[in-house]
N, C-alpha and C. Protein backbone atom coordinates (compact mmCIF):
# COMPACT_ATOMS: atom_id res chain seq x y z
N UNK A 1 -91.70 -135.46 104.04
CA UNK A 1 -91.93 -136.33 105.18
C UNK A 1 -92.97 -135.70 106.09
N UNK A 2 -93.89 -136.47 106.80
CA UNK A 2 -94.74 -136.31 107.80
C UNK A 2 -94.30 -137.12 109.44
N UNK A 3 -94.54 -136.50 110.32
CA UNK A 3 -94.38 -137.37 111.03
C UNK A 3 -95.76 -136.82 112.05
N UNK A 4 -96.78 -138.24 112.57
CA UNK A 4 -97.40 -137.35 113.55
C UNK A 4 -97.56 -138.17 114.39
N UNK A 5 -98.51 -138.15 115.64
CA UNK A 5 -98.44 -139.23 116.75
C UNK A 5 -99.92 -138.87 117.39
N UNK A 6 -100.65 -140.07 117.56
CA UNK A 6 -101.81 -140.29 118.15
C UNK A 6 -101.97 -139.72 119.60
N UNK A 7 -102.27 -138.65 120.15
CA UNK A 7 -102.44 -138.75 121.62
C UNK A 7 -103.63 -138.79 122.30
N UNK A 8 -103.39 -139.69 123.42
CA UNK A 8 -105.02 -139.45 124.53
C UNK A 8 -106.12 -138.85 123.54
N UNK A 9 -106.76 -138.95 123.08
CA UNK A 9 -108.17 -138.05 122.48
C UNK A 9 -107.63 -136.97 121.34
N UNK A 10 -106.36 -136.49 120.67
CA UNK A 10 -106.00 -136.15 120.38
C UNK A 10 -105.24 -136.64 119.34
N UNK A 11 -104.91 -135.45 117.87
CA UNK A 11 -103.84 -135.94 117.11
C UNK A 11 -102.89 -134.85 116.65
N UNK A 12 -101.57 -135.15 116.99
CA UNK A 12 -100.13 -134.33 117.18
C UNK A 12 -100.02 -134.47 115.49
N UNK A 13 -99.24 -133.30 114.87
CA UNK A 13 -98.82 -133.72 113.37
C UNK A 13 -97.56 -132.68 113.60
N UNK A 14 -96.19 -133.23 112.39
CA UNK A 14 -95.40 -132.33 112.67
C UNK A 14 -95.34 -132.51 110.81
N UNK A 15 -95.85 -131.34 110.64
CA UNK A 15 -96.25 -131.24 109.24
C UNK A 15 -94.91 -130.43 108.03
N UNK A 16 -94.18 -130.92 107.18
CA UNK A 16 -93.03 -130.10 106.34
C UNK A 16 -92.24 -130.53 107.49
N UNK A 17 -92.15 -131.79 107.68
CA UNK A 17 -90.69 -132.02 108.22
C UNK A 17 -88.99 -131.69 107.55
N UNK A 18 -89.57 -131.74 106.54
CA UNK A 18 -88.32 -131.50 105.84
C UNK A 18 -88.09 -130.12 105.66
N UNK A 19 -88.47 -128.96 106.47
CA UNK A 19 -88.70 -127.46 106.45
C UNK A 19 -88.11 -127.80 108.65
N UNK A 20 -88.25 -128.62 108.75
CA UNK A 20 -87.12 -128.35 110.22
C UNK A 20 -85.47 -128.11 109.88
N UNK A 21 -85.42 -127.15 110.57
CA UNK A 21 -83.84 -126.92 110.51
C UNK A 21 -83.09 -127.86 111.74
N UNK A 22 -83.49 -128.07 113.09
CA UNK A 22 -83.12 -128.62 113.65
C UNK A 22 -84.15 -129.07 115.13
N UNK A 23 -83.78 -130.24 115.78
CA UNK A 23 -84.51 -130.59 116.81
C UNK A 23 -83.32 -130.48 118.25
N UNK A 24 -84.09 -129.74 119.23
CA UNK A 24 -83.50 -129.63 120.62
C UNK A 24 -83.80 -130.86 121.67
N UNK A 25 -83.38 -131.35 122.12
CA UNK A 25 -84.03 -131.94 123.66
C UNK A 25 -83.81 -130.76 124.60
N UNK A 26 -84.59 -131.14 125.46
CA UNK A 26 -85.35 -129.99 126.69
C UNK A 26 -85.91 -131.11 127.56
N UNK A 27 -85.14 -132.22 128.44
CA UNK A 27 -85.77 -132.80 129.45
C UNK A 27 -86.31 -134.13 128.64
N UNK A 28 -87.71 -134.25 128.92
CA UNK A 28 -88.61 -135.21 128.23
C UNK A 28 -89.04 -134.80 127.22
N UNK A 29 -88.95 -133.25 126.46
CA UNK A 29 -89.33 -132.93 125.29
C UNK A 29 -88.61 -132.71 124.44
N UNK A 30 -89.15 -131.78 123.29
CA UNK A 30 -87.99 -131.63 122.22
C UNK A 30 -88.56 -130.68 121.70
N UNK A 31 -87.41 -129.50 121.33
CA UNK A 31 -87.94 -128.42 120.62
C UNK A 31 -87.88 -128.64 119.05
N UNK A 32 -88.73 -128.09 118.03
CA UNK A 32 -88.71 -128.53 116.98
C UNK A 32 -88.55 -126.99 116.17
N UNK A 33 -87.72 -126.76 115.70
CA UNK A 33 -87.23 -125.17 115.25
C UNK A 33 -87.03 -125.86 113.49
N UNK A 34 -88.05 -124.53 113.07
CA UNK A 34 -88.06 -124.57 111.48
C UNK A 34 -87.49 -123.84 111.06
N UNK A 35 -87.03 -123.89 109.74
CA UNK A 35 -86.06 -123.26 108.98
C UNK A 35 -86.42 -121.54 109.22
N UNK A 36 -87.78 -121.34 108.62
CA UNK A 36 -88.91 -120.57 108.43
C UNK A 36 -88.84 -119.27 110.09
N UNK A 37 -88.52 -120.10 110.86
CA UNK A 37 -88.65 -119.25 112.24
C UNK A 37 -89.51 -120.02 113.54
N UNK A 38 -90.24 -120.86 112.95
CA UNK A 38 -91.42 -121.41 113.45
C UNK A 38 -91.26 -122.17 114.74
N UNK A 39 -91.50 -122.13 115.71
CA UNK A 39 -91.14 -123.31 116.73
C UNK A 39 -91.96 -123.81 117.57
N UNK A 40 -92.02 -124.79 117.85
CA UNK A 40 -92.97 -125.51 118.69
C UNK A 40 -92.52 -126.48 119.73
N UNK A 41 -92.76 -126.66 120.55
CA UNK A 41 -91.76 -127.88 122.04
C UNK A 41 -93.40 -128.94 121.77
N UNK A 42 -92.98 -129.99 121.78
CA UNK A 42 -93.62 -131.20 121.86
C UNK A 42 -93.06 -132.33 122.89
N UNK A 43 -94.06 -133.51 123.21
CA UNK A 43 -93.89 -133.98 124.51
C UNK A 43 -93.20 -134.99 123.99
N UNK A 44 -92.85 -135.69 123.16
CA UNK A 44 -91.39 -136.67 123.03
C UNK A 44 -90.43 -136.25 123.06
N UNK A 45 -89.50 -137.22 123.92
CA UNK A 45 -87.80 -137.02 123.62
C UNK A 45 -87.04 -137.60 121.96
N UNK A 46 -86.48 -136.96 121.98
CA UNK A 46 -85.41 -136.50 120.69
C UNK A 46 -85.25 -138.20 120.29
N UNK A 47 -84.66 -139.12 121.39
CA UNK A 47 -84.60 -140.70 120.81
C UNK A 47 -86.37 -141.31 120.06
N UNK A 48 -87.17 -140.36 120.74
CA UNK A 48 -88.14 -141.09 119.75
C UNK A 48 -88.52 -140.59 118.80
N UNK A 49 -88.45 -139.14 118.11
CA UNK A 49 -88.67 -138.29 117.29
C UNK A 49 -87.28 -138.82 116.33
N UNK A 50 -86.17 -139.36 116.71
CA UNK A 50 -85.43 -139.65 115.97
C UNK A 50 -86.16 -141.42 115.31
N UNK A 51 -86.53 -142.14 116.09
CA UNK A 51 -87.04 -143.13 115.33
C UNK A 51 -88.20 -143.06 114.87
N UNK A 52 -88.63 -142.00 115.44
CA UNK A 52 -90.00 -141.67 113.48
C UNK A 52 -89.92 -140.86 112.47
N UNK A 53 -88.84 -140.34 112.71
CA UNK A 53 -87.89 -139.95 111.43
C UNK A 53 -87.16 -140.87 110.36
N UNK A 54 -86.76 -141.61 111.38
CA UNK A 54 -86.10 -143.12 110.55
C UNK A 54 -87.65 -143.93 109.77
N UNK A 55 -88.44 -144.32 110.57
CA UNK A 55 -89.45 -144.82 110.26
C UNK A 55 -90.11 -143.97 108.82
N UNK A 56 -89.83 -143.11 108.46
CA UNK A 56 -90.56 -142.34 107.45
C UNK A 56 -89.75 -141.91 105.98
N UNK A 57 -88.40 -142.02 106.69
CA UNK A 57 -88.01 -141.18 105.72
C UNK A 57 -87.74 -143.36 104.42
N UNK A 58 -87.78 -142.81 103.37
CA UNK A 58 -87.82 -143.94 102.04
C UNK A 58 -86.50 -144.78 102.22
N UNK A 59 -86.66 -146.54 102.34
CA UNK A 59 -85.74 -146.96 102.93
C UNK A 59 -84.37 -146.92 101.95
N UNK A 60 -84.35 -146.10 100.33
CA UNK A 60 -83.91 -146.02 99.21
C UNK A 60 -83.24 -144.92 99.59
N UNK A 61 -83.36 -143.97 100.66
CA UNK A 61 -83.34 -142.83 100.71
C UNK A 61 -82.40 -142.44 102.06
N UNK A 62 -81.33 -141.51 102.41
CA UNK A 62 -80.54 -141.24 103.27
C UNK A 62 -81.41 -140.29 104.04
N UNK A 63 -81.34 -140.61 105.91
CA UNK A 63 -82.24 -139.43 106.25
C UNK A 63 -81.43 -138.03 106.29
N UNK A 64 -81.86 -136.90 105.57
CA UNK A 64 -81.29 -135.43 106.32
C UNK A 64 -80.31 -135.42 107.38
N UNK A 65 -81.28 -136.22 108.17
CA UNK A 65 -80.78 -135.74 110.00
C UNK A 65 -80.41 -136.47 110.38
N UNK A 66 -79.14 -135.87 111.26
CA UNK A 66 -77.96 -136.63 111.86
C UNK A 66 -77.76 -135.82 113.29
N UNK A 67 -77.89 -137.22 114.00
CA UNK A 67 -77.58 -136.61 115.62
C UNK A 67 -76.06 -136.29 116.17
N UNK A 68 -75.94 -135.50 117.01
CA UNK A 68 -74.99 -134.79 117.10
C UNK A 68 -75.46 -134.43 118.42
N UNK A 69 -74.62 -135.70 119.52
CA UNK A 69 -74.65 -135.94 120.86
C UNK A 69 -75.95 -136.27 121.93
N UNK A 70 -76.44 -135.83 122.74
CA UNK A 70 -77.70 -136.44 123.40
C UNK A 70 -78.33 -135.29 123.49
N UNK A 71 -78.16 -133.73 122.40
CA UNK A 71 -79.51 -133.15 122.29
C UNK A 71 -79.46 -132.81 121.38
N UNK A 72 -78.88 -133.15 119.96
CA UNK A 72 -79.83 -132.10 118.92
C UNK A 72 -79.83 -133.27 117.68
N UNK A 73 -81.03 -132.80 117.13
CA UNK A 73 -80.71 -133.45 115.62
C UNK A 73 -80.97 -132.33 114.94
N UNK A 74 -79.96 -132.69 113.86
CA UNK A 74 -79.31 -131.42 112.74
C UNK A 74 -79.95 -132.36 111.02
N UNK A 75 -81.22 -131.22 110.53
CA UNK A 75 -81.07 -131.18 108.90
C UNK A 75 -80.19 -130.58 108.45
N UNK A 76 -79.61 -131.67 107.45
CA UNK A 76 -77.90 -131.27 107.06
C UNK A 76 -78.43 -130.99 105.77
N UNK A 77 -79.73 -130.97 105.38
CA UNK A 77 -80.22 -129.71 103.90
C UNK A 77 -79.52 -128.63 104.37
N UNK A 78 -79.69 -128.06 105.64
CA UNK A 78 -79.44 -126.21 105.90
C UNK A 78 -77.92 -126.49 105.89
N UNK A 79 -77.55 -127.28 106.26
CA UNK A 79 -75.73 -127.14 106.63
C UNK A 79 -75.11 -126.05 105.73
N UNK A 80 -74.98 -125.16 106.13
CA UNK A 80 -73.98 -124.27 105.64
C UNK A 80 -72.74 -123.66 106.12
N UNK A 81 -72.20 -124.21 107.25
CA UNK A 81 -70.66 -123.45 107.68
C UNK A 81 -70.62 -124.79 109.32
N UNK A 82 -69.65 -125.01 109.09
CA UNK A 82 -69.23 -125.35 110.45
C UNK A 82 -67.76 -125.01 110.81
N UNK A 83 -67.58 -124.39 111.94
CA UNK A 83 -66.28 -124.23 112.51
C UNK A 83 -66.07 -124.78 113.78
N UNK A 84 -65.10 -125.97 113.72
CA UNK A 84 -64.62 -126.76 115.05
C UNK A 84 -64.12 -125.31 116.10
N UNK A 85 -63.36 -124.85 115.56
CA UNK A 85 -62.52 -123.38 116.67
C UNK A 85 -63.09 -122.68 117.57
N UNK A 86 -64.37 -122.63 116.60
CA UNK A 86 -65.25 -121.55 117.44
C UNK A 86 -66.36 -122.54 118.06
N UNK A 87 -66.41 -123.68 117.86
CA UNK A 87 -67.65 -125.04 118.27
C UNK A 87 -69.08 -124.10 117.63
N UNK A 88 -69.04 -123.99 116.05
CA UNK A 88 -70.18 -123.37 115.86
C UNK A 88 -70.55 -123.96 114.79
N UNK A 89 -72.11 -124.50 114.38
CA UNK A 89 -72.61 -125.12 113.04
C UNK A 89 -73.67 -123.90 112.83
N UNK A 90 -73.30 -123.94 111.63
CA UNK A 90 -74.67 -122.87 110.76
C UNK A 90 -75.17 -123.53 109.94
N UNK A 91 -76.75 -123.33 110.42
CA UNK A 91 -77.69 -124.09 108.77
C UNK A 91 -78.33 -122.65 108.53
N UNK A 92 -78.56 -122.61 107.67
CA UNK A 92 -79.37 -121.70 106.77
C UNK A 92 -80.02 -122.30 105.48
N UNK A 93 -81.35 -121.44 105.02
CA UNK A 93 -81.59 -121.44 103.80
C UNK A 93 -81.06 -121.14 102.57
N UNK A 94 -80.30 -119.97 103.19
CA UNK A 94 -79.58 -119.35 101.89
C UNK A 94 -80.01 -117.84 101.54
N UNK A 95 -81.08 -118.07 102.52
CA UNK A 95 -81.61 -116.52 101.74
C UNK A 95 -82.10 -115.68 103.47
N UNK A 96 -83.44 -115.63 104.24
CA UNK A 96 -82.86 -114.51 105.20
C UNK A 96 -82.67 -115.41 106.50
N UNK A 97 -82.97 -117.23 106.15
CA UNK A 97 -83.19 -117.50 107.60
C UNK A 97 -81.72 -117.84 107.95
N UNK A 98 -81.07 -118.30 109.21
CA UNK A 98 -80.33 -118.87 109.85
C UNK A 98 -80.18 -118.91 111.30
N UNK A 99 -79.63 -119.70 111.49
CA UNK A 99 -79.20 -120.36 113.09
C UNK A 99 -77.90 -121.12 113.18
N UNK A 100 -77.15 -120.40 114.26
CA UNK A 100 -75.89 -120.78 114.76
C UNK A 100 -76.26 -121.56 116.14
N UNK A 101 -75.09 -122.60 115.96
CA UNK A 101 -75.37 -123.33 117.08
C UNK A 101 -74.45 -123.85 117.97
N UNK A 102 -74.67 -123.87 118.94
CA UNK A 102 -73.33 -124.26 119.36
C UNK A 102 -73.22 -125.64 119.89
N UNK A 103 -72.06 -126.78 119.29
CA UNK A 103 -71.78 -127.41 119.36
C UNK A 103 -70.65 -127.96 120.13
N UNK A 104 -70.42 -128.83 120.92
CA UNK A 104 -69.03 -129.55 121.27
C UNK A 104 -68.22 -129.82 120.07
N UNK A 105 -66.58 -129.44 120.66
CA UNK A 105 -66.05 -129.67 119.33
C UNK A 105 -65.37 -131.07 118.86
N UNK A 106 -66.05 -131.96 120.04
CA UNK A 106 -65.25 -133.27 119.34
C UNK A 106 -66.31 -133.41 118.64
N UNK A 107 -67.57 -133.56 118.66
CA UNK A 107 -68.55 -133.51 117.83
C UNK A 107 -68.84 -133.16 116.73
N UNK A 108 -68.23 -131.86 116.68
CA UNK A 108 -68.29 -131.27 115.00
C UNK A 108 -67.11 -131.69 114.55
N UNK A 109 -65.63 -131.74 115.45
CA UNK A 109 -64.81 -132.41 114.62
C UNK A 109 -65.30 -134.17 113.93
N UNK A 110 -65.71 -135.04 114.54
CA UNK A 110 -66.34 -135.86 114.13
C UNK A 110 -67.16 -136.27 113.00
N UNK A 111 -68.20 -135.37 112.90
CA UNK A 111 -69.64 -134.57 112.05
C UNK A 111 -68.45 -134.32 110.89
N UNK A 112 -67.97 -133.65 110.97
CA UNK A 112 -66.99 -132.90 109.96
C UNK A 112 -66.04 -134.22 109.00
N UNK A 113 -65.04 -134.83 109.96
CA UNK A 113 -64.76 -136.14 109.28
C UNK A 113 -65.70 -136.80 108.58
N UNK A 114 -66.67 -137.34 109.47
CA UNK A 114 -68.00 -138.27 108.69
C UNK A 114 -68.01 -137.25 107.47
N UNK A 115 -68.83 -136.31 107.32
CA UNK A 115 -68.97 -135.53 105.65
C UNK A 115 -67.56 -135.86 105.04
N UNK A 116 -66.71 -135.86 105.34
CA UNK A 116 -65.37 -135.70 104.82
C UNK A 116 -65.31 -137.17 103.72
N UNK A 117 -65.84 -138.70 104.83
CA UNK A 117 -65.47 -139.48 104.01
C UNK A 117 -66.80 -139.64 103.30
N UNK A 118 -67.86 -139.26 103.84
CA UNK A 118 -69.05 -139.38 102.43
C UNK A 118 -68.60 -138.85 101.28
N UNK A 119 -68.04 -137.58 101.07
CA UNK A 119 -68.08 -137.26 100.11
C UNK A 119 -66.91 -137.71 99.25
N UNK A 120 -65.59 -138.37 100.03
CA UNK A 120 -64.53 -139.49 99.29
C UNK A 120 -65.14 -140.23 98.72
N UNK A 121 -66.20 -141.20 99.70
CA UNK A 121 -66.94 -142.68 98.90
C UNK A 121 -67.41 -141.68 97.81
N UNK A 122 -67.91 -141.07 97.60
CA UNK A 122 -69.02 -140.55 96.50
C UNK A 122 -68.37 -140.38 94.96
N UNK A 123 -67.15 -139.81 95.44
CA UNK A 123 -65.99 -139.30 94.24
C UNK A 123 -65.85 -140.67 94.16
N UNK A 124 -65.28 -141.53 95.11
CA UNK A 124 -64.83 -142.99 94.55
C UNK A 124 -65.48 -144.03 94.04
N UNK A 125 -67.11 -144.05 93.99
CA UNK A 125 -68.03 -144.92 93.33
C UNK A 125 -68.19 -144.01 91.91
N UNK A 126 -68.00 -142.77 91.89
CA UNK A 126 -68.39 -141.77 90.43
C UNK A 126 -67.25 -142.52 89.53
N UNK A 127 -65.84 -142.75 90.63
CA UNK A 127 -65.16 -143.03 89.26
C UNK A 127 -64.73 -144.32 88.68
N UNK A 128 -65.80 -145.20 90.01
CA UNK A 128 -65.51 -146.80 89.41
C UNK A 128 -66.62 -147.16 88.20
């Protein structure tokens, strides 16, 4: 996925979208933190970076990212650990990157259900 945006005399690109681990809001902006380490704050808020995410990603196709309250969107590629107890989500690569985050825990309890019944429907269409 690409996502970029025309500005004033200018052109914004947010290039290997699918190499973001997660997006922050910060006010009117949004931080955009890559798997990789990489980060950059850009001048849209998170509701519109979330609808050109939608806009891009294949309409055949489920997006990654799933919001999780009024500041973050989470690539659930990295998802690797969530604990409601401690209100903490970990994405990682797998290999040296990661980021803990801290979450509200009705939220991850929530987040957590939702995966819970995706992956029921999934078992239950495999075995119809």
């Amino acid at each position: 996925y690409e996502i970029s945006e025309c500005l004033v005399g200018s052109e914004m690109c947010i290039r290997d979208s699918d190499k973001v681990a997660y997006i922050q809001a910060s006010g009117n902006y949004s931080r955009i933190v890559y798997i990789g380490g990489m980060q950059m704050m850009i001048t849209l808020g998170l509701s519109k970076l979330e609808g050109m995410i939608k806009m891009i990603v294949p309409k055949d196709r489920r997006s990654p990212f799933v919001r999780l309250g009024r500041s973050l969107l989470v690539n659930q590629t990295y998802l690797t650990h969530i604990n409601v107890l401690k209100q903490r989500l970990t994405l990682s690569d797998n290999q040296e990157h990661s980021y803990v985050l801290d979450v509200p825990k009705a939220l991850l309890k929530a987040y957590k259900d939702l995966i819970r019944k995706s992956f029921a429907e999934r078992i239950k269409n495999k075995e119809e």
